[in-house]
PDB file of N, CA and C in Angstrom:
ATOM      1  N   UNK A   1      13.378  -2.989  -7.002  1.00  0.00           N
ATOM      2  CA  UNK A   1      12.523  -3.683  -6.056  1.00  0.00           C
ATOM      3  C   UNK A   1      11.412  -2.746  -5.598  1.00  0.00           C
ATOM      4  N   UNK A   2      10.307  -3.067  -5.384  1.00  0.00           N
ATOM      5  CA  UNK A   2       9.266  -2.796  -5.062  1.00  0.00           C
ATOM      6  C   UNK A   2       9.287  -2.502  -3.607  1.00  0.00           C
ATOM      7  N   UNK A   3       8.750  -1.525  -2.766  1.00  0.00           N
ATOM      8  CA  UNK A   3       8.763  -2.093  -1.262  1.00  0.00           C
ATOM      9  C   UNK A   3       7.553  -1.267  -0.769  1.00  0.00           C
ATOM     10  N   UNK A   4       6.967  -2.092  -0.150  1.00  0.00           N
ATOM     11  CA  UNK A   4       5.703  -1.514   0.824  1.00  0.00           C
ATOM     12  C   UNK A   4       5.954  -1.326   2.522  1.00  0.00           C
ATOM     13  N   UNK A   5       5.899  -0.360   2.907  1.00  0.00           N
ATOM     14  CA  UNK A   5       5.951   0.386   4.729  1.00  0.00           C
ATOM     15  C   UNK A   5       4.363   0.253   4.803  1.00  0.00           C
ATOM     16  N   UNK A   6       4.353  -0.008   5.834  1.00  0.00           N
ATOM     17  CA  UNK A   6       2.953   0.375   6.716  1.00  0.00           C
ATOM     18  C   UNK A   6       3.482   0.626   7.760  1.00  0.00           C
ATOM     19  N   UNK A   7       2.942   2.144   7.918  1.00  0.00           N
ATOM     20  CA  UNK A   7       2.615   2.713   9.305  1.00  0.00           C
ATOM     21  C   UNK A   7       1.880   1.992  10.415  1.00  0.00           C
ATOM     22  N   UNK A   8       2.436   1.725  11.671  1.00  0.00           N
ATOM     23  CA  UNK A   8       0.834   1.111  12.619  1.00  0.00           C
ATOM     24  C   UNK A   8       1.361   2.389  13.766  1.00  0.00           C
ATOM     25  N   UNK A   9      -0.095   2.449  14.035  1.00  0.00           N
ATOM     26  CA  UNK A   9      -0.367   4.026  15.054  1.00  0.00           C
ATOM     27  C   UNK A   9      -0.247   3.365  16.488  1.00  0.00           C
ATOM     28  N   UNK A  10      -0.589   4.007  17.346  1.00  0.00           N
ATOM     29  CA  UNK A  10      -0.465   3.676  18.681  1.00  0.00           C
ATOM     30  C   UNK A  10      -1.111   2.221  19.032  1.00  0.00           C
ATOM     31  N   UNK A  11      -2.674   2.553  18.469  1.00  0.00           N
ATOM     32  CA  UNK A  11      -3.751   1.856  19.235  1.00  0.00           C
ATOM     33  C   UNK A  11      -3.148   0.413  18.189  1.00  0.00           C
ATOM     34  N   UNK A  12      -2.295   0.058  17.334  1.00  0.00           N
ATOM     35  CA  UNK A  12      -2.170  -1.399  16.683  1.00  0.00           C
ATOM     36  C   UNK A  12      -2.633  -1.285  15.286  1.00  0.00           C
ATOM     37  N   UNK A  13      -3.293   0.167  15.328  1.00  0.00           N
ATOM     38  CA  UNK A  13      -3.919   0.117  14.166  1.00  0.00           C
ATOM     39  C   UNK A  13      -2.982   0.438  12.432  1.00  0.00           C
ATOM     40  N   UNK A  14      -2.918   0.282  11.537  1.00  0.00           N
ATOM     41  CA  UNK A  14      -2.438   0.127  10.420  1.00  0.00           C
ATOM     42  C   UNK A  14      -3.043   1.998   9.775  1.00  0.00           C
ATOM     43  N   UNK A  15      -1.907   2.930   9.890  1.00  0.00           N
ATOM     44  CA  UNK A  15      -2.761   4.495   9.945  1.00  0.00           C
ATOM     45  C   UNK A  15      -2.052   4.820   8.406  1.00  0.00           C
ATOM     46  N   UNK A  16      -1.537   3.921   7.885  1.00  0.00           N
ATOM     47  CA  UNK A  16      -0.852   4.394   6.667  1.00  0.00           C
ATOM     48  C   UNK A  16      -0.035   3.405   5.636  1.00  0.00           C
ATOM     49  N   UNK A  17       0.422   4.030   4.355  1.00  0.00           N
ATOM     50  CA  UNK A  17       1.796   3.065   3.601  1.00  0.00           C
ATOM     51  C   UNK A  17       1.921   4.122   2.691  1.00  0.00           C
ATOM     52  N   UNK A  18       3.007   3.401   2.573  1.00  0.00           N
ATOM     53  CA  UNK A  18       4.157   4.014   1.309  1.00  0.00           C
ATOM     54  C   UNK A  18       4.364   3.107   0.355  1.00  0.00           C
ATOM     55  N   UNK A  19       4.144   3.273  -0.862  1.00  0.00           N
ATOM     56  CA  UNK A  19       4.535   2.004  -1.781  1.00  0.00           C
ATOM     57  C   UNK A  19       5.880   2.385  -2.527  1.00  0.00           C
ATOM     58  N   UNK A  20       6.701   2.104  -2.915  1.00  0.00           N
ATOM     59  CA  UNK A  20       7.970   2.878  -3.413  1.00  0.00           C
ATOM     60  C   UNK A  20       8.790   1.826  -4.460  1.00  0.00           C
ATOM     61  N   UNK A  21       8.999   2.378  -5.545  1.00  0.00           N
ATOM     62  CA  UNK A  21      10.466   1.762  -6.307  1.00  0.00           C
ATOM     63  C   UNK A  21       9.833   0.820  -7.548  1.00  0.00           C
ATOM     64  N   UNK A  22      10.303   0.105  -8.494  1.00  0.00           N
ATOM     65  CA  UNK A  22       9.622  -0.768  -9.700  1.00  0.00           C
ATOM     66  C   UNK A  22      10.440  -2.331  -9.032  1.00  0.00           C
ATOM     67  N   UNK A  23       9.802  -2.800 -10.008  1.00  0.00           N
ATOM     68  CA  UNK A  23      10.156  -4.120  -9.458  1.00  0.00           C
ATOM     69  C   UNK A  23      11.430  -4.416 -10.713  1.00  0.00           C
ATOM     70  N   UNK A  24      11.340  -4.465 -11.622  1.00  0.00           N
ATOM     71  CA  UNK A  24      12.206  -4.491 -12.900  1.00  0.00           C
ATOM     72  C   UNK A  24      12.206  -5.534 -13.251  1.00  0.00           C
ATOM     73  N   UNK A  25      11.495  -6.696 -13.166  1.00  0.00           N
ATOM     74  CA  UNK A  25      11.047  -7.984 -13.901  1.00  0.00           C
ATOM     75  C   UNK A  25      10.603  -7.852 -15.034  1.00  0.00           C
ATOM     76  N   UNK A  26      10.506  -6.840 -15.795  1.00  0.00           N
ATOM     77  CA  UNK A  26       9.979  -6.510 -17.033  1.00  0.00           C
ATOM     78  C   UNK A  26      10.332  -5.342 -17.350  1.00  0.00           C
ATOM     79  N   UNK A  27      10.062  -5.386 -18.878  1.00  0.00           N
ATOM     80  CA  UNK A  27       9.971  -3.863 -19.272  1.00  0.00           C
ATOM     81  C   UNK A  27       8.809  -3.331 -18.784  1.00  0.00           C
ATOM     82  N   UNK A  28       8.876  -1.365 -19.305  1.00  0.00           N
ATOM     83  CA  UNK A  28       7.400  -0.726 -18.925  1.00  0.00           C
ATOM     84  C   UNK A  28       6.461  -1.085 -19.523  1.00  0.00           C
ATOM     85  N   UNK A  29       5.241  -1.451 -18.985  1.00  0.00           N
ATOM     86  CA  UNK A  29       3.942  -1.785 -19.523  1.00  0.00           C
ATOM     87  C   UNK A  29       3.925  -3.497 -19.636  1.00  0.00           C
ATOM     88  N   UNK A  30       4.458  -4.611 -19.472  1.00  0.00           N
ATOM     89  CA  UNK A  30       4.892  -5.591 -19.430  1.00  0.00           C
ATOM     90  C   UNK A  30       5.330  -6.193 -18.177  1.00  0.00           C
ATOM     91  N   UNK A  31       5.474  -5.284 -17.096  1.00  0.00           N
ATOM     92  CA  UNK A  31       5.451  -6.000 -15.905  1.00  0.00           C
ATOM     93  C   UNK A  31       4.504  -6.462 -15.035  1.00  0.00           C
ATOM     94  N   UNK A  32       4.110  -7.432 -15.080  1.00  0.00           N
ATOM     95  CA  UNK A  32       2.539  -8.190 -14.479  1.00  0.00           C
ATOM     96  C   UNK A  32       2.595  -8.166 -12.836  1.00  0.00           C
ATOM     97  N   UNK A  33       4.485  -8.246 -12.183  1.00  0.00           N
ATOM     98  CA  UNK A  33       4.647  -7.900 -10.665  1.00  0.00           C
ATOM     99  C   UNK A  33       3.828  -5.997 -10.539  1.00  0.00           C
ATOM    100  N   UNK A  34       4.286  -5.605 -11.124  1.00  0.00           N
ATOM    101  CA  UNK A  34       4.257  -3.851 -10.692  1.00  0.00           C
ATOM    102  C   UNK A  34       2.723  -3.982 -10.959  1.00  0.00           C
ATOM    103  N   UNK A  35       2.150  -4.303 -12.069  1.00  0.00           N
ATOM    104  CA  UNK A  35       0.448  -4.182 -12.024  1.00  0.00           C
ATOM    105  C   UNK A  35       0.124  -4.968 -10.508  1.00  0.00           C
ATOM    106  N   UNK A  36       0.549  -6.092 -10.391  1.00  0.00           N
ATOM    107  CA  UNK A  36      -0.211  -6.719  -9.218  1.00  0.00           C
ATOM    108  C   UNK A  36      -0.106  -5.865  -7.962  1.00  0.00           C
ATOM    109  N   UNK A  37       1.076  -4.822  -7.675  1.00  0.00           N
ATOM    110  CA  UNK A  37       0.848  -3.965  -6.517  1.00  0.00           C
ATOM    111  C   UNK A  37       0.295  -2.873  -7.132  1.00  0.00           C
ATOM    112  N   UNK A  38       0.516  -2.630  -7.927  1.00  0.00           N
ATOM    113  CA  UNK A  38      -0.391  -0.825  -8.581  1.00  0.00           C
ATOM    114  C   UNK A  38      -2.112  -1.196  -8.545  1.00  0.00           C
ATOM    115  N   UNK A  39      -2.389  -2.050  -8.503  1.00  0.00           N
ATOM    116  CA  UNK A  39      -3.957  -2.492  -8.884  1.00  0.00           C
ATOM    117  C   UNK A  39      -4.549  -2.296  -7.472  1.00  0.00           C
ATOM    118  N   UNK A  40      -4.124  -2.955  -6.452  1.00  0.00           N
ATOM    119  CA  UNK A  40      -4.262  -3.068  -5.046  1.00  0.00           C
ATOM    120  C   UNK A  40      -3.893  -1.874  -4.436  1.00  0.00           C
ATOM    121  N   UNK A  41      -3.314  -0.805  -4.515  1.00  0.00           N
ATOM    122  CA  UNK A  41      -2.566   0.225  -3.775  1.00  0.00           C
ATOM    123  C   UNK A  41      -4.107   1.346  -4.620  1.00  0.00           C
ATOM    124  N   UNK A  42      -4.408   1.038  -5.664  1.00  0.00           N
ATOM    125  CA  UNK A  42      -5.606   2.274  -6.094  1.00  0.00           C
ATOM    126  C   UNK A  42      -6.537   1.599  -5.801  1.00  0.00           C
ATOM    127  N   UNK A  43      -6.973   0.603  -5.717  1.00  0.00           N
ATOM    128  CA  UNK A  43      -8.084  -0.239  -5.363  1.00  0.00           C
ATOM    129  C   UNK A  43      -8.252   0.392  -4.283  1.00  0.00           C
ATOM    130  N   UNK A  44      -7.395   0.274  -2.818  1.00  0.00           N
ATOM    131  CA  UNK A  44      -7.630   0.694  -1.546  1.00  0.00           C
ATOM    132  C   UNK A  44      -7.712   1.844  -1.610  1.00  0.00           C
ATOM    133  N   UNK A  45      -6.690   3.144  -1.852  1.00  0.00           N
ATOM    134  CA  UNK A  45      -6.957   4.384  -1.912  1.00  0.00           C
ATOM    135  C   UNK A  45      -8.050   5.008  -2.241  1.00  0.00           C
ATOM    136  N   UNK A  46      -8.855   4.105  -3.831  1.00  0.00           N
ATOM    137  CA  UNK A  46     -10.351   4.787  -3.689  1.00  0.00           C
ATOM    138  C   UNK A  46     -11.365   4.344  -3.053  1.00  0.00           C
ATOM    139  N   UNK A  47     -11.118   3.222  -2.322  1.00  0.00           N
ATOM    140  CA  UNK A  47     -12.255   2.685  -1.645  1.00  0.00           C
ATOM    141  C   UNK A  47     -12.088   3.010  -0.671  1.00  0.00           C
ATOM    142  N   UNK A  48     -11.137   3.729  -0.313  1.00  0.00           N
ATOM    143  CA  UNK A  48     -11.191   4.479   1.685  1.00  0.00           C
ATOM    144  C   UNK A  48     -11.679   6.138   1.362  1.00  0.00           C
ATOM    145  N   UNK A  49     -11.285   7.004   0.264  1.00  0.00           N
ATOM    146  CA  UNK A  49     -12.059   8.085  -0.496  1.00  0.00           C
ATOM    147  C   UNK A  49     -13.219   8.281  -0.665  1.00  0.00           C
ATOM    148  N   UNK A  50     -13.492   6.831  -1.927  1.00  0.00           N
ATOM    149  CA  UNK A  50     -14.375   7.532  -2.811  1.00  0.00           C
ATOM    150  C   UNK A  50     -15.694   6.602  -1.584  1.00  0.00           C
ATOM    151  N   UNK A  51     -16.039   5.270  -0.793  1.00  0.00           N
ATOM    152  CA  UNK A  51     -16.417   5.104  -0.990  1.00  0.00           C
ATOM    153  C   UNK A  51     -16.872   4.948   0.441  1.00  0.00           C
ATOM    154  N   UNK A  52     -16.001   5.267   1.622  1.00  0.00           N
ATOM    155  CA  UNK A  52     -15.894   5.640   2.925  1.00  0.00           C
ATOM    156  C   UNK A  52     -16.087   7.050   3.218  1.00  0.00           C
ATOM    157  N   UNK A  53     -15.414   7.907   2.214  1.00  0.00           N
ATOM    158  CA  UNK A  53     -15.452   8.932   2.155  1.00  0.00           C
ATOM    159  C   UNK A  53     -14.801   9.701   3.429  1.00  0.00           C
ATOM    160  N   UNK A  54     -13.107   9.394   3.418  1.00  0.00           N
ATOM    161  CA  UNK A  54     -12.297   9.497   4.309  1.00  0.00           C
ATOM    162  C   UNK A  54     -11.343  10.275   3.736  1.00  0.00           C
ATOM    163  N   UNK A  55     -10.989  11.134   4.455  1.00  0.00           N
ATOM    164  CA  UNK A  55      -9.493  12.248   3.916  1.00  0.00           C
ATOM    165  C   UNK A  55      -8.007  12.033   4.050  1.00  0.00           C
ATOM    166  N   UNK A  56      -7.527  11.286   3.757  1.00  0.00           N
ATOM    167  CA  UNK A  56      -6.351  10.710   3.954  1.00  0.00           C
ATOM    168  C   UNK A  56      -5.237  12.058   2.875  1.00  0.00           C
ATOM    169  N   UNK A  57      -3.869  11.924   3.486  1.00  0.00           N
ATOM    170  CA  UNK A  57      -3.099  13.122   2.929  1.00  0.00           C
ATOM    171  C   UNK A  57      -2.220  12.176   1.697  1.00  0.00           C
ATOM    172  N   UNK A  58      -2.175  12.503   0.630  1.00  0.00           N
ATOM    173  CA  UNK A  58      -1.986  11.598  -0.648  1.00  0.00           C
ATOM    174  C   UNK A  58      -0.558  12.468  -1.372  1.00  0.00           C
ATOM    175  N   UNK A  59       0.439  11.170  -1.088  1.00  0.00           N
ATOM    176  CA  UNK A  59       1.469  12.383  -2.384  1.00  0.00           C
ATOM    177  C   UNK A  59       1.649  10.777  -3.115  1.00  0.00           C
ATOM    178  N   UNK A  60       1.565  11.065  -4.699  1.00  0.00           N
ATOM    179  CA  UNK A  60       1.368  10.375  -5.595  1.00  0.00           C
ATOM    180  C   UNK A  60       2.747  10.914  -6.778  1.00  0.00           C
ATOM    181  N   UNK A  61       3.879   9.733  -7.346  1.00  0.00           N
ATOM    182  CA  UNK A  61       4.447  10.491  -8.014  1.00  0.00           C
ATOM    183  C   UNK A  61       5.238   8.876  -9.206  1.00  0.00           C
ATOM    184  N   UNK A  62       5.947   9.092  -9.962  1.00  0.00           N
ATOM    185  CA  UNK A  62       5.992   7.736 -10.430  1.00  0.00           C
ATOM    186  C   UNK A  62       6.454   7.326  -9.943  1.00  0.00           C
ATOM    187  N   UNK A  63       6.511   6.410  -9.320  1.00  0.00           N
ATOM    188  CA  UNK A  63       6.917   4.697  -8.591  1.00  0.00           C
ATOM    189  C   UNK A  63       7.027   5.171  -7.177  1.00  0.00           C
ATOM    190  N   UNK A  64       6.239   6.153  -6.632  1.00  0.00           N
ATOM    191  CA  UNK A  64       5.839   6.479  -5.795  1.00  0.00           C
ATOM    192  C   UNK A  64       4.509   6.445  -4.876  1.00  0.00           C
ATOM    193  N   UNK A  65       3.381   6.098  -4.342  1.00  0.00           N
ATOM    194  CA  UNK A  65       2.542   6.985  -3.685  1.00  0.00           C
ATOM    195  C   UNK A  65       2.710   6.347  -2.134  1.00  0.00           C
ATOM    196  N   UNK A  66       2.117   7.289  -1.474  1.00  0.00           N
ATOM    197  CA  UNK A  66       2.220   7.546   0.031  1.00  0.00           C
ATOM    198  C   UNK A  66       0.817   8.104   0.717  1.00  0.00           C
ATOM    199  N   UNK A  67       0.383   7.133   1.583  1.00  0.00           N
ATOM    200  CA  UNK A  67      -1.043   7.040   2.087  1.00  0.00           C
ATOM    201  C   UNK A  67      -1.386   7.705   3.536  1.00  0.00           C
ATOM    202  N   UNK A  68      -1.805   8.545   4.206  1.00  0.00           N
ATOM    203  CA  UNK A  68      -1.601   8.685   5.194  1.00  0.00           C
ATOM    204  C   UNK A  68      -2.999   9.094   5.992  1.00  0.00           C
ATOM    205  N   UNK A  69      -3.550   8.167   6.957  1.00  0.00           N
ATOM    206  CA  UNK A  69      -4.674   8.595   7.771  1.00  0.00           C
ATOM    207  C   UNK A  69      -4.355   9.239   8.901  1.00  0.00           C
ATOM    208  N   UNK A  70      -5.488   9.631   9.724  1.00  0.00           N
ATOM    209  CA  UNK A  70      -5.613  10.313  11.056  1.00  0.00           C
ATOM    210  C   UNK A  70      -5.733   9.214  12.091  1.00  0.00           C
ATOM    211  N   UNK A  71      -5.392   9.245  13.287  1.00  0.00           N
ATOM    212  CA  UNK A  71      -5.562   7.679  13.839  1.00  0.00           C
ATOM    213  C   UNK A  71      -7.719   7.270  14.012  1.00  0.00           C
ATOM    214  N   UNK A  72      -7.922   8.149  13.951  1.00  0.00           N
ATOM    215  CA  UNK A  72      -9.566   8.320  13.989  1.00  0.00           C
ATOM    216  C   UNK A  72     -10.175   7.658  12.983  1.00  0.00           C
ATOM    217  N   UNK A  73      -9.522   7.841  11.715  1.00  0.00           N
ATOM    218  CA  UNK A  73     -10.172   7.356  10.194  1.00  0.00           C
ATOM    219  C   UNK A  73      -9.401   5.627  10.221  1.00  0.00           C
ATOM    220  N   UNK A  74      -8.292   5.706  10.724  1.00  0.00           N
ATOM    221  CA  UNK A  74      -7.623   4.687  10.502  1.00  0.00           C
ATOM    222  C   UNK A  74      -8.833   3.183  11.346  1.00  0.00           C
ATOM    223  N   UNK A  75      -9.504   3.943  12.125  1.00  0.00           N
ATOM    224  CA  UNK A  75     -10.591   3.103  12.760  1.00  0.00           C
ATOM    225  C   UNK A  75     -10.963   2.304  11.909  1.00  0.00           C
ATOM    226  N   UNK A  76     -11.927   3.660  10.872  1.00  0.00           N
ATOM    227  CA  UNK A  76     -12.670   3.216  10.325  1.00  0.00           C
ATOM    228  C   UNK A  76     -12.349   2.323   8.618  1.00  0.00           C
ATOM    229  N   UNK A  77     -11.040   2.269   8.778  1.00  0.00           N
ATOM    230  CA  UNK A  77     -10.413   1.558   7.481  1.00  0.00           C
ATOM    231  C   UNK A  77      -9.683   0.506   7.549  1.00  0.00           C
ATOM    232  N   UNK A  78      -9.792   0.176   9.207  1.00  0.00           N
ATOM    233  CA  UNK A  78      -8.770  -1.012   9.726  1.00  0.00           C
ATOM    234  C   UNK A  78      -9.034  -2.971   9.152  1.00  0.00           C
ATOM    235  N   UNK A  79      -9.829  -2.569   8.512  1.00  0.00           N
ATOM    236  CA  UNK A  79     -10.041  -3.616   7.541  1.00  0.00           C
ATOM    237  C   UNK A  79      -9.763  -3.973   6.185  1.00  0.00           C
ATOM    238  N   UNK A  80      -9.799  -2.923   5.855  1.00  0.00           N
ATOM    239  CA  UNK A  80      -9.770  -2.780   4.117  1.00  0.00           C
ATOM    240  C   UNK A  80      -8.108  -2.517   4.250  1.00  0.00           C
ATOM    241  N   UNK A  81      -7.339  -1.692   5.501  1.00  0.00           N
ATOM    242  CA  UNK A  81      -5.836  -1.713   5.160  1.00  0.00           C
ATOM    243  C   UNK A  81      -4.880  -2.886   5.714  1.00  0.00           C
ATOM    244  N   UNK A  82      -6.064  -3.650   6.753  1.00  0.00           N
ATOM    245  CA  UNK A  82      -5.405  -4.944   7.142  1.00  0.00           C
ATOM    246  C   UNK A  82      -5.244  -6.117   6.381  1.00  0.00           C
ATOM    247  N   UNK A  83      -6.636  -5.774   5.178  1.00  0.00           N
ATOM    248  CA  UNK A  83      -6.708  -6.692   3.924  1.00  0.00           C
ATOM    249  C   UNK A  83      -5.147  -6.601   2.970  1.00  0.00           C
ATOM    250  N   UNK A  84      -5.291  -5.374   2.536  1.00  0.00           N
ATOM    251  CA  UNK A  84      -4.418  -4.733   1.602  1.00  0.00           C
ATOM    252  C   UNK A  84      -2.829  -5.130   1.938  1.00  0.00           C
ATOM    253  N   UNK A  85      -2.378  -4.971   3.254  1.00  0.00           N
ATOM    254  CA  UNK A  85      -1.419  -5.733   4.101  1.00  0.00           C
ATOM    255  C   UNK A  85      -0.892  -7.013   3.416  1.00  0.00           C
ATOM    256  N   UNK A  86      -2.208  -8.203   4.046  1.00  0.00           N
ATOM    257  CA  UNK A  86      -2.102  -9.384   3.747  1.00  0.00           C
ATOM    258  C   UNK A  86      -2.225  -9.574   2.366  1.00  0.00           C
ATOM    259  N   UNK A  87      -2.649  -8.918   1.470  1.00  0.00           N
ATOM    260  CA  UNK A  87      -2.677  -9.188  -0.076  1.00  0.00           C
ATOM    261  C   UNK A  87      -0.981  -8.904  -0.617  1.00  0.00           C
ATOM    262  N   UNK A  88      -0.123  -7.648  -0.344  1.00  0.00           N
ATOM    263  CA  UNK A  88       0.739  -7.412  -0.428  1.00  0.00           C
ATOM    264  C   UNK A  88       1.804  -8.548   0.015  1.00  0.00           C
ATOM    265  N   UNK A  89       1.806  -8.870   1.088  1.00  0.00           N
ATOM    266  CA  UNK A  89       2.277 -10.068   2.303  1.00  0.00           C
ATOM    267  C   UNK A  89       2.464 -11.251   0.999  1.00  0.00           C
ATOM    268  N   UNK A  90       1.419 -11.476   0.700  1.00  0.00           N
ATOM    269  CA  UNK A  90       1.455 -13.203   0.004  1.00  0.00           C
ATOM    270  C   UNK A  90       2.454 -12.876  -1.222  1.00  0.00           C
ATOM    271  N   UNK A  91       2.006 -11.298  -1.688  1.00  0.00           N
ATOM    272  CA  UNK A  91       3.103 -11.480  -3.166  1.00  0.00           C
ATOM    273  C   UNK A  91       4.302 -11.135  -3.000  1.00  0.00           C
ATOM    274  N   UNK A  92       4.621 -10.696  -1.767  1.00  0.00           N
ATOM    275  CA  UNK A  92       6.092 -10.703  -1.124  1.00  0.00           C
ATOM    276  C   UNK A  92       6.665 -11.827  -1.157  1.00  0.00           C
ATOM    277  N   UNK A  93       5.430 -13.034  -0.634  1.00  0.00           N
ATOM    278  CA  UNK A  93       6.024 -14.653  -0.253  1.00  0.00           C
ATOM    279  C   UNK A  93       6.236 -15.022  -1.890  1.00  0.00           C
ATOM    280  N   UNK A  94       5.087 -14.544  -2.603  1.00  0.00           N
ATOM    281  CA  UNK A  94       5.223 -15.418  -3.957  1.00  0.00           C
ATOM    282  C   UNK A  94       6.358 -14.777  -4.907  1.00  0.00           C
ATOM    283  N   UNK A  95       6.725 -13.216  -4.795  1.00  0.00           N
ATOM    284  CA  UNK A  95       8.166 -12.778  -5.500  1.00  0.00           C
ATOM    285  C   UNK A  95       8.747 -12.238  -4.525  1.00  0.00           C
ATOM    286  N   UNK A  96       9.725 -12.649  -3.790  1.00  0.00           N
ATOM    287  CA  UNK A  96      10.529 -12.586  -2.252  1.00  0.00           C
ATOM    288  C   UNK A  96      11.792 -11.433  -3.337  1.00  0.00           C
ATOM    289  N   UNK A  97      12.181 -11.962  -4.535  1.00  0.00           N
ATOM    290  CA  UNK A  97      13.384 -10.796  -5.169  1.00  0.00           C
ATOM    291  C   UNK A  97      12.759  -9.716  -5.470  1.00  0.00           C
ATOM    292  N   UNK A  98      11.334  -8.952  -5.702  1.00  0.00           N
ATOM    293  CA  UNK A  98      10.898  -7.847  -6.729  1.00  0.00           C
ATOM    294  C   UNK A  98      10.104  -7.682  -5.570  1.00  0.00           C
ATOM    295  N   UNK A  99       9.583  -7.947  -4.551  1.00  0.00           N
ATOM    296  CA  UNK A  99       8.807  -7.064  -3.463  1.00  0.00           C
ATOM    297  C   UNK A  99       9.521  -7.508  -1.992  1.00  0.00           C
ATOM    298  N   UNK A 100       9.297  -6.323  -1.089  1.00  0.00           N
ATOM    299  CA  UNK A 100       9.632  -6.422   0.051  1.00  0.00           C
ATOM    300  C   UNK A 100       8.185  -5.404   0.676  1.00  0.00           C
ATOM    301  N   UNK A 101       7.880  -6.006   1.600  1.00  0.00           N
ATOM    302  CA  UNK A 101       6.889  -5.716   2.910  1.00  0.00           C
ATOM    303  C   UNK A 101       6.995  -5.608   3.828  1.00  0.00           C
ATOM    304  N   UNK A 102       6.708  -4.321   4.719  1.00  0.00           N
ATOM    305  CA  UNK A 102       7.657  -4.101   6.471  1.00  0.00           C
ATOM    306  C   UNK A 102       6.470  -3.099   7.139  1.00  0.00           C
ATOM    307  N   UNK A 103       6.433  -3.027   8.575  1.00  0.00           N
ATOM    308  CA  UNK A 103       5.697  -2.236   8.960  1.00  0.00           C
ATOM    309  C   UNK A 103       6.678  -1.579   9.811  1.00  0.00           C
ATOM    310  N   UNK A 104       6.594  -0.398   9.962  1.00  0.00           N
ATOM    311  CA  UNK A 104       7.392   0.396  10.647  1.00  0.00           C
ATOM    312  C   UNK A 104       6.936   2.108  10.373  1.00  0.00           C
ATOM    313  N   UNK A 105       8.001   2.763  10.103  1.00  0.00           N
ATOM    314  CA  UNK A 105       7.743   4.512   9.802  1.00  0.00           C
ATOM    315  C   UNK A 105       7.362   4.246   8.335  1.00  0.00           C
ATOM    316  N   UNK A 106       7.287   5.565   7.798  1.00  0.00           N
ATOM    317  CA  UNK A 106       6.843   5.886   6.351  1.00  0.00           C
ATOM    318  C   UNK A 106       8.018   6.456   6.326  1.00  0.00           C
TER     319      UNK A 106
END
């Protein structure tokens, strides 16, 4: 199973996630669940980087990565990770066995 944490910081704001585990609906390279969160989890990571140009602390490993802002940056990304949230959210609703979605610690 797949599972996504989001961090929320003091102010409500969304300061982080953890994406963790395979979904196992498929073999490797053949699973269309694991692309649909791997696509979205680098999508956001380089667009709060490359294109905000924000420093977030990154540990990346297989069926691993882990996102982490400052509550300051998290300001300025509180859209693009509130998006990312709700994109995750729906494919939780649409594969409830191969993803799980929670906000809490990392």
């Amino acid at each position: 199973m797949i599972r996504a944490k989001f961090r929320v910081g003091e102010q409500g704001l969304i300061t982080g996630f953890c994406v963790s585990g395979h979904s196992g609906s498929a073999e490797s390279g053949e699973d269309i669940i694991c692309a649909a969160v791997s696509s979205p989890v680098y999508m956001t990571a380089n667009t709060l980087t490359e294109i905000l140009s924000l420093s977030p602390e990154i540990t990346e490993k297989d069926g691993y990565f882990r996102f982490t802002l400052s509550n300051e940056e998290a300001e300025k990304a509180t859209d693009i990770l509130q998006g990312f949230f709700l994109h995750l959210l729906a494919l939780s609703e649409q594969y409830p066995d191969f993803i799980q979605v929670e906000r809490g610690a990392l």
